[in-house]
C-alpha atoms as a PDB file:
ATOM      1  CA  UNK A   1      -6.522  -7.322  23.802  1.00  0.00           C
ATOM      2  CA  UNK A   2      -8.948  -7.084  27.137  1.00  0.00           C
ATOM      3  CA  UNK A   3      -8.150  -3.757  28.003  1.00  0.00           C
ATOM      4  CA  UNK A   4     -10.542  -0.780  26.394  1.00  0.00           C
ATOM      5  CA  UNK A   5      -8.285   2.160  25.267  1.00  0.00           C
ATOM      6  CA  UNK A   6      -9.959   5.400  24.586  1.00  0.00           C
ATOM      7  CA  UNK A   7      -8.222   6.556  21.161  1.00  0.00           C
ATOM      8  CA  UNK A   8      -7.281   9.620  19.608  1.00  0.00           C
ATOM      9  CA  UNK A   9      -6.592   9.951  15.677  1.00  0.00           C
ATOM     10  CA  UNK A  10      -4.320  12.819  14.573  1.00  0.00           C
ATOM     11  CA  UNK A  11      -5.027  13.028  10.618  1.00  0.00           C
ATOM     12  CA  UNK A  12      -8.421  12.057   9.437  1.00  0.00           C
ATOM     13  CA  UNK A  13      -8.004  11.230   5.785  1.00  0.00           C
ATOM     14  CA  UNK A  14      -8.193   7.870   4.246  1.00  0.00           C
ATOM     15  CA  UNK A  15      -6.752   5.565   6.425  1.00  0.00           C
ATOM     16  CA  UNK A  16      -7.014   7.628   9.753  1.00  0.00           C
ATOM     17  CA  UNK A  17     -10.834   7.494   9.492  1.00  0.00           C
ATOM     18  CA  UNK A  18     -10.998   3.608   8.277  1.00  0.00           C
ATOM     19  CA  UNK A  19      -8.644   2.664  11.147  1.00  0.00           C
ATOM     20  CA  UNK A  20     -10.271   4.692  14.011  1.00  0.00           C
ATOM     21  CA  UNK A  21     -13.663   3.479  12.728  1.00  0.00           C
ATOM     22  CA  UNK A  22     -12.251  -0.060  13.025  1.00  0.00           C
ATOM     23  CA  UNK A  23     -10.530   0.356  16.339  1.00  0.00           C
ATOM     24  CA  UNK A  24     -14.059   2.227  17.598  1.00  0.00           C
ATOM     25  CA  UNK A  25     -16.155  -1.120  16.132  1.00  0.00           C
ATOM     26  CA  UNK A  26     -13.270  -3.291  18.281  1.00  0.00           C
ATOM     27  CA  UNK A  27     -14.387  -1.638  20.854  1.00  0.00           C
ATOM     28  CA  UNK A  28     -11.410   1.179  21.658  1.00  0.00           C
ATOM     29  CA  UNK A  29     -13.619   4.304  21.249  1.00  0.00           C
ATOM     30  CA  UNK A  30     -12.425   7.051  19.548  1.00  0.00           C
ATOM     31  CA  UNK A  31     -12.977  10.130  21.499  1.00  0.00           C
ATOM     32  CA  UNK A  32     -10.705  13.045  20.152  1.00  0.00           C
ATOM     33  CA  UNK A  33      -9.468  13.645  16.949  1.00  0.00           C
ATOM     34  CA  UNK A  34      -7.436  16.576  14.627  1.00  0.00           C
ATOM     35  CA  UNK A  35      -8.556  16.904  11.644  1.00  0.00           C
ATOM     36  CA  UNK A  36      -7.729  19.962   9.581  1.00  0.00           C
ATOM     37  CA  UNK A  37      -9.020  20.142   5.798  1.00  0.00           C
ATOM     38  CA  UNK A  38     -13.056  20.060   5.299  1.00  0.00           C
ATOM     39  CA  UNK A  39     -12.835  17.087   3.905  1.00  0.00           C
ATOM     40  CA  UNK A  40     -11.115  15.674   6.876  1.00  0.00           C
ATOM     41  CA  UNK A  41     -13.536  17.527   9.615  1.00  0.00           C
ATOM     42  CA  UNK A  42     -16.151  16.018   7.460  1.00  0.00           C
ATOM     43  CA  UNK A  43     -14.985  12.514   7.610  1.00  0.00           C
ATOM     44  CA  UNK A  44     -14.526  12.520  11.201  1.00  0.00           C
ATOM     45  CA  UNK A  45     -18.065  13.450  11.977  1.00  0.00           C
ATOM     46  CA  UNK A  46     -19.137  11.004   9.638  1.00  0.00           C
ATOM     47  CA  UNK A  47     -16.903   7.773  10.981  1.00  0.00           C
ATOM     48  CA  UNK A  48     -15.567   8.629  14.485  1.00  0.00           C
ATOM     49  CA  UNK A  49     -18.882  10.051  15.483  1.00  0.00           C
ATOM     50  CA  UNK A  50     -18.322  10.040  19.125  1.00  0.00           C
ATOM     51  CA  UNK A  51     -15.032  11.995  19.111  1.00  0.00           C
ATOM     52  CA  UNK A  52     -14.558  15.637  19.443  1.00  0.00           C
ATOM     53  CA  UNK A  53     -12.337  17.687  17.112  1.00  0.00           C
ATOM     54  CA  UNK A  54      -9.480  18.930  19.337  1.00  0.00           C
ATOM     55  CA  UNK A  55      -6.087  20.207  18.268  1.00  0.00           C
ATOM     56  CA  UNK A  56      -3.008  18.166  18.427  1.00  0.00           C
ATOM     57  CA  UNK A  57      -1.779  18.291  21.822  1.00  0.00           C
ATOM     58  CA  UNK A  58      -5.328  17.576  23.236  1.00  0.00           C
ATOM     59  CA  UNK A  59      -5.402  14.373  21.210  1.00  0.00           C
ATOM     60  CA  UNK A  60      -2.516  13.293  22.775  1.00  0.00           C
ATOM     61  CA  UNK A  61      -3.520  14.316  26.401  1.00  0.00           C
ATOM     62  CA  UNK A  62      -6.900  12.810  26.126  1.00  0.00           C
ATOM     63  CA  UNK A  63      -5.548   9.183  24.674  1.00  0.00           C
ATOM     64  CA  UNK A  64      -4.592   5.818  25.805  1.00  0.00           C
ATOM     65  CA  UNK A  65      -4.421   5.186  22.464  1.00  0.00           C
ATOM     66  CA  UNK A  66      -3.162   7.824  19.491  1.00  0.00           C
ATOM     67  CA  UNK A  67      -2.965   6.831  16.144  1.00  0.00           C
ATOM     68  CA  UNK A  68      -0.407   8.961  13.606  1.00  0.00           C
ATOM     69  CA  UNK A  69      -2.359   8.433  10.455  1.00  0.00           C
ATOM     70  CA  UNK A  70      -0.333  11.570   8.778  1.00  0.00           C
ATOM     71  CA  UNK A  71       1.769  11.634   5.646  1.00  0.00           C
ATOM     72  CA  UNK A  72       5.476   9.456   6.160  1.00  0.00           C
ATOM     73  CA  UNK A  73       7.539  12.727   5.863  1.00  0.00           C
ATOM     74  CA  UNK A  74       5.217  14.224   8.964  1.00  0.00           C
ATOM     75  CA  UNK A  75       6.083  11.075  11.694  1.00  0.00           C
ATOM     76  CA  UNK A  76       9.503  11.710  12.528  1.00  0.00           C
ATOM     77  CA  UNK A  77       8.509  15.668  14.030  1.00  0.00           C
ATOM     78  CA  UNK A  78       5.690  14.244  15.664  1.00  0.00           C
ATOM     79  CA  UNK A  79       7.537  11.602  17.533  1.00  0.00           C
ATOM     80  CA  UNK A  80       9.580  14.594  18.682  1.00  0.00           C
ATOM     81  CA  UNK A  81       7.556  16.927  19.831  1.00  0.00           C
ATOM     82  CA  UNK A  82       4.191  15.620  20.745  1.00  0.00           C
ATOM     83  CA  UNK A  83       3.972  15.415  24.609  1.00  0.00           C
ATOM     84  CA  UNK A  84       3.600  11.383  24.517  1.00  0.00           C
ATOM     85  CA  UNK A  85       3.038  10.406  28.080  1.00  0.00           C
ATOM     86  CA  UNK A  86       4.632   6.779  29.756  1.00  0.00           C
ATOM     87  CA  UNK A  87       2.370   3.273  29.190  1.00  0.00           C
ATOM     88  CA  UNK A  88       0.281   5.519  26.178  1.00  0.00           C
ATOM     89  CA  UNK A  89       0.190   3.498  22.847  1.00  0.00           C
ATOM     90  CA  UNK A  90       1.638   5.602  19.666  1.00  0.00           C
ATOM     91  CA  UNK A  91       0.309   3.719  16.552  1.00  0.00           C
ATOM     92  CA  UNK A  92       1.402   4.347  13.190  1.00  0.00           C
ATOM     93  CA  UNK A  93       0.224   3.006   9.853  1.00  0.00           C
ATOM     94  CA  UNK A  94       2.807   3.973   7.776  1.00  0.00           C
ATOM     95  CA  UNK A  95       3.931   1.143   5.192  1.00  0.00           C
ATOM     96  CA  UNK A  96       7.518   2.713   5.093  1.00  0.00           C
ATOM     97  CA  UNK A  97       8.096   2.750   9.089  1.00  0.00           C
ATOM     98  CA  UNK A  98       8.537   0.567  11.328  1.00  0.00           C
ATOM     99  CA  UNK A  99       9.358   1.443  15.195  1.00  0.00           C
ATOM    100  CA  UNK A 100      12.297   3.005  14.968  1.00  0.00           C
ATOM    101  CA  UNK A 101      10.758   6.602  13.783  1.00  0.00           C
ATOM    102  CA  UNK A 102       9.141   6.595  17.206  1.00  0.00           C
ATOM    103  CA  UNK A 103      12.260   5.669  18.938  1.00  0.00           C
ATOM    104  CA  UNK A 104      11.765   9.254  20.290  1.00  0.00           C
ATOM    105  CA  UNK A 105       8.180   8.560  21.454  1.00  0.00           C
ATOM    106  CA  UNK A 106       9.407   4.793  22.940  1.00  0.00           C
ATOM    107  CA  UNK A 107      12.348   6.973  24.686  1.00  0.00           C
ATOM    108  CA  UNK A 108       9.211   9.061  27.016  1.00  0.00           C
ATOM    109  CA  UNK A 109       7.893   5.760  27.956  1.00  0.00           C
ATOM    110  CA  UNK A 110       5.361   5.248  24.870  1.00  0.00           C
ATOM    111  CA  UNK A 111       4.295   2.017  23.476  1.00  0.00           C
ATOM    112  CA  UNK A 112       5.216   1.945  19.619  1.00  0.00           C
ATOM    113  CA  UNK A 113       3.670  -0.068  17.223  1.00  0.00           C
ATOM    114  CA  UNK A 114       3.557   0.209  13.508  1.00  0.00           C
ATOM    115  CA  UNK A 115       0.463  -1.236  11.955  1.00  0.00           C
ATOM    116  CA  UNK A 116      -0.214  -1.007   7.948  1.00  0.00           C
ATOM    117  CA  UNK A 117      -2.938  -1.980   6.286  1.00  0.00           C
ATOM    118  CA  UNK A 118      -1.918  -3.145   3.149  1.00  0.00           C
ATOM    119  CA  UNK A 119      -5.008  -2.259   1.063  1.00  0.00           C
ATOM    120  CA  UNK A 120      -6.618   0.766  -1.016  1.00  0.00           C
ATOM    121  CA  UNK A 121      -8.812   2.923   0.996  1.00  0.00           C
ATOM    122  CA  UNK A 122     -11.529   5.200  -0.358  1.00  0.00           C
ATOM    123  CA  UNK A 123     -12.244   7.263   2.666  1.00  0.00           C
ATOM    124  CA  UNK A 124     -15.831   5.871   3.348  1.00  0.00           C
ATOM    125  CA  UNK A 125     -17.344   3.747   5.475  1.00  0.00           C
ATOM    126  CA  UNK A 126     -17.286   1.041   3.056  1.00  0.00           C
ATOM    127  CA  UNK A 127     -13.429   0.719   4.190  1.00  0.00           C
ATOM    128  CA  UNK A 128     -14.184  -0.903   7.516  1.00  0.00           C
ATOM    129  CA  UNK A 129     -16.008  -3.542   5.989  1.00  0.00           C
ATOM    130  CA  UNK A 130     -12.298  -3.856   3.383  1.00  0.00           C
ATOM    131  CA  UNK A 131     -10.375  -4.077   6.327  1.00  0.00           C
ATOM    132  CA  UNK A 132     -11.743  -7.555   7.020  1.00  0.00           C
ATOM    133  CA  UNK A 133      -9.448 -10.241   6.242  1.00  0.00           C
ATOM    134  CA  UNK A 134      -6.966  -7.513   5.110  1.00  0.00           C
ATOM    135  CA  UNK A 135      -3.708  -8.379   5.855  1.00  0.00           C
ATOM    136  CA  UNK A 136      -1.239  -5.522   7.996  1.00  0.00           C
ATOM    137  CA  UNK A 137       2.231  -4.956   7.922  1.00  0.00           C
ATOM    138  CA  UNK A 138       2.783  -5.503  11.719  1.00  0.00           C
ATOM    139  CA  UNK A 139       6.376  -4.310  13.444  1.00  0.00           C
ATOM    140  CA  UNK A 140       6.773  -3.719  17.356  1.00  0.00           C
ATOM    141  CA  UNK A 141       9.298  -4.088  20.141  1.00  0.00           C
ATOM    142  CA  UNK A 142       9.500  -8.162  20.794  1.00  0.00           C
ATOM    143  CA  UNK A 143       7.508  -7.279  24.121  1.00  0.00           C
ATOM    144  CA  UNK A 144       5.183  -5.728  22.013  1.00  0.00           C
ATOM    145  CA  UNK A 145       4.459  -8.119  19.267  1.00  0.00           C
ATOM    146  CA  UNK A 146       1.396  -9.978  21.357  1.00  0.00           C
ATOM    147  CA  UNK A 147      -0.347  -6.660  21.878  1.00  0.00           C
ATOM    148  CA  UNK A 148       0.085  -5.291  18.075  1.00  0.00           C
ATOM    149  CA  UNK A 149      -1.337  -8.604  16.420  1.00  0.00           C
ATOM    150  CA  UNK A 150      -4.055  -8.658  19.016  1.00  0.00           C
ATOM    151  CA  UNK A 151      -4.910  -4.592  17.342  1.00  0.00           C
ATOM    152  CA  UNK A 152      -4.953  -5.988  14.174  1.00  0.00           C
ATOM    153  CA  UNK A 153      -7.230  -8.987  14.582  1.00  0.00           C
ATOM    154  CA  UNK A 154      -9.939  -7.020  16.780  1.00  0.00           C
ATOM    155  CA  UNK A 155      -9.819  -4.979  13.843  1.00  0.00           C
ATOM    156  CA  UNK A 156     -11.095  -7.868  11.641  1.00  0.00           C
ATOM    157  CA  UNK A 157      -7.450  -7.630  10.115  1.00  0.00           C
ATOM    158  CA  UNK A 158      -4.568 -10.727   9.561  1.00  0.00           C
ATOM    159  CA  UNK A 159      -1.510  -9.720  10.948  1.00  0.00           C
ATOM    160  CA  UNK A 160       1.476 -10.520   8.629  1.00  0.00           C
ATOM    161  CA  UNK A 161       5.174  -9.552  10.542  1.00  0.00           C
ATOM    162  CA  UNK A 162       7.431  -7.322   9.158  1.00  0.00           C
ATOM    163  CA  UNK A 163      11.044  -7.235  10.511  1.00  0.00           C
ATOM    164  CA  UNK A 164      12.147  -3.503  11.290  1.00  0.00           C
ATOM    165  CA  UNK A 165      15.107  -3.910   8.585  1.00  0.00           C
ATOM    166  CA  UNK A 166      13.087  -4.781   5.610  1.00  0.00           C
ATOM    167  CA  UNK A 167       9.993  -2.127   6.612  1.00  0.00           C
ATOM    168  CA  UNK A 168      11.401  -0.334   3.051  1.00  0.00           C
ATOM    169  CA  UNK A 169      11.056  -2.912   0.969  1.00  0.00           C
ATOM    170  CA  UNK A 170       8.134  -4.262   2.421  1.00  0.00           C
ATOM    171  CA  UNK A 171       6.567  -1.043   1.307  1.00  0.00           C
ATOM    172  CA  UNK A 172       8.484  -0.726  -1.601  1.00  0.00           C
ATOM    173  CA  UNK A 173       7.128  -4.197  -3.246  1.00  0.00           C
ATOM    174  CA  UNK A 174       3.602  -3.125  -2.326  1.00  0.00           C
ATOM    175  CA  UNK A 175       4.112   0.191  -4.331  1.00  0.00           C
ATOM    176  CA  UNK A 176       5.772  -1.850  -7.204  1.00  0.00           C
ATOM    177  CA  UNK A 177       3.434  -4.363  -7.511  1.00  0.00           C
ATOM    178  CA  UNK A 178       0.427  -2.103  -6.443  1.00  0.00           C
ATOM    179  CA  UNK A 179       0.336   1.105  -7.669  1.00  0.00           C
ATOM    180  CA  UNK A 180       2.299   0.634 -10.207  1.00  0.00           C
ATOM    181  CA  UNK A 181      -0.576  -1.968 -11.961  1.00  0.00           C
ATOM    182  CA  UNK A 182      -3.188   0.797 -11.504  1.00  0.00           C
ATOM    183  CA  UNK A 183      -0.676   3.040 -14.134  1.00  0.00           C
ATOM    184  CA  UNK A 184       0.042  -0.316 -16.756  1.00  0.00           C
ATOM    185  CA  UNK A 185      -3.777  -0.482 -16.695  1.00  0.00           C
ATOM    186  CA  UNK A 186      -4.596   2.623 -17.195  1.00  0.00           C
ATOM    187  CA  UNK A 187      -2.353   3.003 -19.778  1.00  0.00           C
ATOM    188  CA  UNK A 188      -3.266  -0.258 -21.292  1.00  0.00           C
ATOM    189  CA  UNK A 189      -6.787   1.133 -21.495  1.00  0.00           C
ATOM    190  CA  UNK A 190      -6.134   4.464 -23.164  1.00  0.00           C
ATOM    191  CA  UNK A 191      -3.669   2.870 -25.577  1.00  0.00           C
ATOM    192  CA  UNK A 192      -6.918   0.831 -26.657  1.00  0.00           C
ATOM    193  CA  UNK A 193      -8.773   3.788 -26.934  1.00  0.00           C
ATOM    194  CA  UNK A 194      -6.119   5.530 -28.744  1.00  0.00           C
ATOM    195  CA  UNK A 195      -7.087   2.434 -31.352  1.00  0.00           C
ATOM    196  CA  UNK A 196     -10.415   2.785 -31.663  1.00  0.00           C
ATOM    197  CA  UNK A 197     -11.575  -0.031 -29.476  1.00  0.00           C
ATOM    198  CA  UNK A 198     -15.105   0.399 -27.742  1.00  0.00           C
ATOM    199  CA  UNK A 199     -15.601  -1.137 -24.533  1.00  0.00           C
ATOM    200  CA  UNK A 200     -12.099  -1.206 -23.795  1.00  0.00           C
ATOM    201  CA  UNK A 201     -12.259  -1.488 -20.356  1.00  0.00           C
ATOM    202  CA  UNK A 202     -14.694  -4.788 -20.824  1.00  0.00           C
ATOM    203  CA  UNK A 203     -12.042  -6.139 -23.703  1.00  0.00           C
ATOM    204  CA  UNK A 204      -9.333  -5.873 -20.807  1.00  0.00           C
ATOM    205  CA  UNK A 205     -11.025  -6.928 -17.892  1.00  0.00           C
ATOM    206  CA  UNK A 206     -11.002 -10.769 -18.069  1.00  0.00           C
ATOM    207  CA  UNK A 207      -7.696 -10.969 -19.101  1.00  0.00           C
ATOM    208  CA  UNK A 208      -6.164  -9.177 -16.776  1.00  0.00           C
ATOM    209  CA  UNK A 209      -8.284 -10.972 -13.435  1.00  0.00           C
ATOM    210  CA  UNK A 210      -6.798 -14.256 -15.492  1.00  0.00           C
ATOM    211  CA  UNK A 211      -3.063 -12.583 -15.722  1.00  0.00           C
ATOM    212  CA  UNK A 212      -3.675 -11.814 -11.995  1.00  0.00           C
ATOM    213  CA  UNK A 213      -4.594 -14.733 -10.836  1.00  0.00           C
ATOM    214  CA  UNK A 214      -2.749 -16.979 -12.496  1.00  0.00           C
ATOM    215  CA  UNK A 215       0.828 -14.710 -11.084  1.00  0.00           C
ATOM    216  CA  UNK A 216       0.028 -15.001  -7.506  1.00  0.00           C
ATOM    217  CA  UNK A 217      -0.583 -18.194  -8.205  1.00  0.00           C
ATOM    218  CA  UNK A 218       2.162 -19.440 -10.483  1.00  0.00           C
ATOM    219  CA  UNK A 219       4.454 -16.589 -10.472  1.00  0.00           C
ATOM    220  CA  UNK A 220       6.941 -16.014 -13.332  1.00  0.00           C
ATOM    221  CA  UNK A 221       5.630 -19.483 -15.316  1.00  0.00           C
ATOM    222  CA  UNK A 222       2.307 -17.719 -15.739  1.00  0.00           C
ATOM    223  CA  UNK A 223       4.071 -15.756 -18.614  1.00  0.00           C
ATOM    224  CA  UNK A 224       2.713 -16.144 -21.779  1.00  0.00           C
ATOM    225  CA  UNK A 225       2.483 -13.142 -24.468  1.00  0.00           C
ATOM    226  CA  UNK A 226       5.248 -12.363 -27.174  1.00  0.00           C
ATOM    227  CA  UNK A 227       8.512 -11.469 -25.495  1.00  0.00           C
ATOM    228  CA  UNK A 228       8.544 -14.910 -23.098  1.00  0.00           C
ATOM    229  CA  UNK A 229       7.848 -16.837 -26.816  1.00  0.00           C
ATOM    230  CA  UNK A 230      10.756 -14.565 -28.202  1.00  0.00           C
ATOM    231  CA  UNK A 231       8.807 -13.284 -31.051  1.00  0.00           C
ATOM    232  CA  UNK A 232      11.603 -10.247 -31.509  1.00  0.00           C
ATOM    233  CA  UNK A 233       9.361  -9.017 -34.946  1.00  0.00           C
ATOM    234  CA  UNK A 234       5.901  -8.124 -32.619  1.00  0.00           C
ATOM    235  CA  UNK A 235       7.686  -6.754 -29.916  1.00  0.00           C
ATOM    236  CA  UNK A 236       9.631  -4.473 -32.477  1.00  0.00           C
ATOM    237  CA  UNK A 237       6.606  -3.731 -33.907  1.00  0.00           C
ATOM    238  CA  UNK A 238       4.425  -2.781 -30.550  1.00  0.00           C
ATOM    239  CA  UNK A 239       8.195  -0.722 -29.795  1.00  0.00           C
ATOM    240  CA  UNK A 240       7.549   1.141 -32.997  1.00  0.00           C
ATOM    241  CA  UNK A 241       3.415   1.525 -32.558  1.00  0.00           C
ATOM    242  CA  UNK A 242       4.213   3.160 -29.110  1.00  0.00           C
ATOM    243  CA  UNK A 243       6.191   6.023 -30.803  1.00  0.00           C
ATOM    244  CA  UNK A 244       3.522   8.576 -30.368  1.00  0.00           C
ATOM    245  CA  UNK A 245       3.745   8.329 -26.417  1.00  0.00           C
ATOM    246  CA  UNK A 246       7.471   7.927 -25.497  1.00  0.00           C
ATOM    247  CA  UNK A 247       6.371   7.584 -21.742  1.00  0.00           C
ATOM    248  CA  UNK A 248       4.520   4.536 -22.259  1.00  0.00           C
ATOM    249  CA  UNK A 249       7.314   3.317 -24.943  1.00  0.00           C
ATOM    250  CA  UNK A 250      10.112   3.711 -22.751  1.00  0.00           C
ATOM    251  CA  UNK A 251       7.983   1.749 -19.871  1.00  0.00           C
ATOM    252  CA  UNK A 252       6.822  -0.955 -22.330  1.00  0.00           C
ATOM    253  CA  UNK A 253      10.499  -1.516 -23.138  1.00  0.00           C
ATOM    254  CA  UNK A 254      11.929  -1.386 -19.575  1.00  0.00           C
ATOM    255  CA  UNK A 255       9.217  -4.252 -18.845  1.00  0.00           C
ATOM    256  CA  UNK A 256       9.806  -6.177 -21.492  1.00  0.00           C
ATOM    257  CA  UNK A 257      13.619  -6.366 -20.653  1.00  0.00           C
ATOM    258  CA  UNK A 258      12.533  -7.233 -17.040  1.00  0.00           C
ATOM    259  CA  UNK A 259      10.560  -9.882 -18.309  1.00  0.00           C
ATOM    260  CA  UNK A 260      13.083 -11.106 -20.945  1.00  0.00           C
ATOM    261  CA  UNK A 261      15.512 -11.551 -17.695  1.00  0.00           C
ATOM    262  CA  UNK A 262      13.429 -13.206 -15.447  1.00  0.00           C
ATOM    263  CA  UNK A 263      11.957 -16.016 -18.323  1.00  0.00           C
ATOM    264  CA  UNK A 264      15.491 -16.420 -19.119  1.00  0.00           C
ATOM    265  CA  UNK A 265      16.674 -16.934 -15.463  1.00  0.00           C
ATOM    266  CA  UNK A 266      13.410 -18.917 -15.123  1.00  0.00           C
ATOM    267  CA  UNK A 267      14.555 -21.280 -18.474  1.00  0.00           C
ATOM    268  CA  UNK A 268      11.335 -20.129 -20.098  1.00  0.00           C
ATOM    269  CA  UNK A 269      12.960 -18.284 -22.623  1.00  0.00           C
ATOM    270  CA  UNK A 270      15.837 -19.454 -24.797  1.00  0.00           C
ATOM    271  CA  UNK A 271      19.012 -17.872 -25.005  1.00  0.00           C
ATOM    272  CA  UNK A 272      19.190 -17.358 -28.766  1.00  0.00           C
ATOM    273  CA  UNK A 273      15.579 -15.741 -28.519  1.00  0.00           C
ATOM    274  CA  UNK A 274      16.527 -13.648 -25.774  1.00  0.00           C
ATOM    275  CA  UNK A 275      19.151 -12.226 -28.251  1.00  0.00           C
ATOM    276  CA  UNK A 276      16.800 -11.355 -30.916  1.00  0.00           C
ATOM    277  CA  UNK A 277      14.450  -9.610 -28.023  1.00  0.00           C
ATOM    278  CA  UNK A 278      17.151  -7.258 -27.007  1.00  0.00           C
ATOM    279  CA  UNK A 279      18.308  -6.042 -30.170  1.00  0.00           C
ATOM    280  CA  UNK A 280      14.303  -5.195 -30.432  1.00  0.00           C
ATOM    281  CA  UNK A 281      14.413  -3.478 -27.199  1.00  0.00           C
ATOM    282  CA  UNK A 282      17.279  -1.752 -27.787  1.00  0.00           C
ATOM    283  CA  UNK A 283      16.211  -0.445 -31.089  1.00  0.00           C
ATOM    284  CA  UNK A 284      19.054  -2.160 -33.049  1.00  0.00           C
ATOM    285  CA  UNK A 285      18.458  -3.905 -36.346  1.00  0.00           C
END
């Protein structure tokens, strides 16, 4: 994109400060911002430098550019009621979104595009430098689609395009897959603890870069372990060693079924072993 746009960012946390650092780096300076916690004021000073702490309506008044980094359940009342002005680009970076939230925005003559970075942010400057290569949920208006991916690669990012219809479970299958590893490592790594085991976190780590890379490489054939050989006795017996933490029991069972289903469907497991596994599962003899 040729054109400079001064930029506003309403909502300075994680993402709002990598993004408008990134954007101000591209060469789209930032110059207002609202920022309400300490924490946020602080960042702002600290990675939008050159723009001044304004409330809301300011933001929006001052920018050719304004950038909703603010929680999912805040976006719809903004796009209602924040004076968005004809030709003015309204960016969001919600993974949930697409356009459509902003249809009210769109509907005063705004721009909408919905651009989601899909990586962990720490709120530092070291996220700019993250944000290269990244890849971002991109959605826009057809017309629009040039102009969005253009955003994303002066922003060092790779522009991957998300229809507006599957914007859920987009975000849905990065949560999944995502946050929900951060938990089954976590766990795993107390659970070792809970045994005694020093240096868990160095016991776990190899294996798990190797279990990593091998499924987004290989996908479900990248199973090994005991419920895709059908060993029915250890996974009984890890059902039964979980007892003292019924959380993490009932998760280790619901993933072991999930796994026992999709190395079945996959012909990795045999029927007659898958049997066996269930009864385990489901705590029958």
């Amino acid at each position: 994109m040729s054109v400079r746009l001064r930029t506003g960012v309403i909502g300075v946390g994680r993402a709002g400060g990598a993004l408008g650092a990134a954007l101000a780096r591209a060469g789209h300076p930032v110059i207002a911002a609202h920022a309400v916690s300490e924490t946020s004021v602080e960042r702002a000073r600290s990675l939008l430098p050159e723009a001044e702490i304004v409330a809301v309506e300011q933001v929006v008044e001052r920018a050719d550019l304004v950038l909703l980094a603010v929680p999912d359940d805040a976006l719809p009342a903004m796009a209602r009621e924040l004076p968005f002005h004809p030709g003015q680009f309204v960016v969001h970076c919600s993974g949930r979104y697409g356009v459509g939230v902003l249809g009210p925005a769109q509907a005063r003559g705004a721009l909408p595009l919905a651009l989601h970075p899909a990586m962990t942010l720490t709120g530092t400057s070291l996220d700019v430098e993250r944000l290269a290569g990244a890849p971002f949920g991109v959605t826009a208006p057809e017309p629009l689609r040039m102009a969005a991916e253009a955003l994303v690669v002066e922003m060092g990012g790779e522009p991957i395009w998300i229809p507006e219809e599957a914007r859920t479970l987009y975000h849905a299958a990065l949560a999944h897959s995502a946050n929900h590893l951060i938990t089954l490592v976590a766990s795993g790594v107390e659970l070792m603890q809970e045994a005694g085991v020093e240096n868990s976190s160095r016991l776990l780590a190899p294996l798990l870069q190797a279990s990593l890379d091998n499924a987004l490489r290989m996908g479900y054939p990248a199973l090994t372990g005991p419920v895709v050989r059908g060993d029915a006795g250890t996974v009984a017996a890890h059902v039964e060693a979980l007892g003292f933490d019924p959380q993490v029991q009932a998760a280790y069972i619901a993933l072991a079924r999930l796994t026992a289903d999709r190395a079945l469907a996959q012909g990795l497991l045999r029927p007659a072993a898958a049997e066996g596994l269930l009864n385990a599962l489901g705590g029958r003899p």
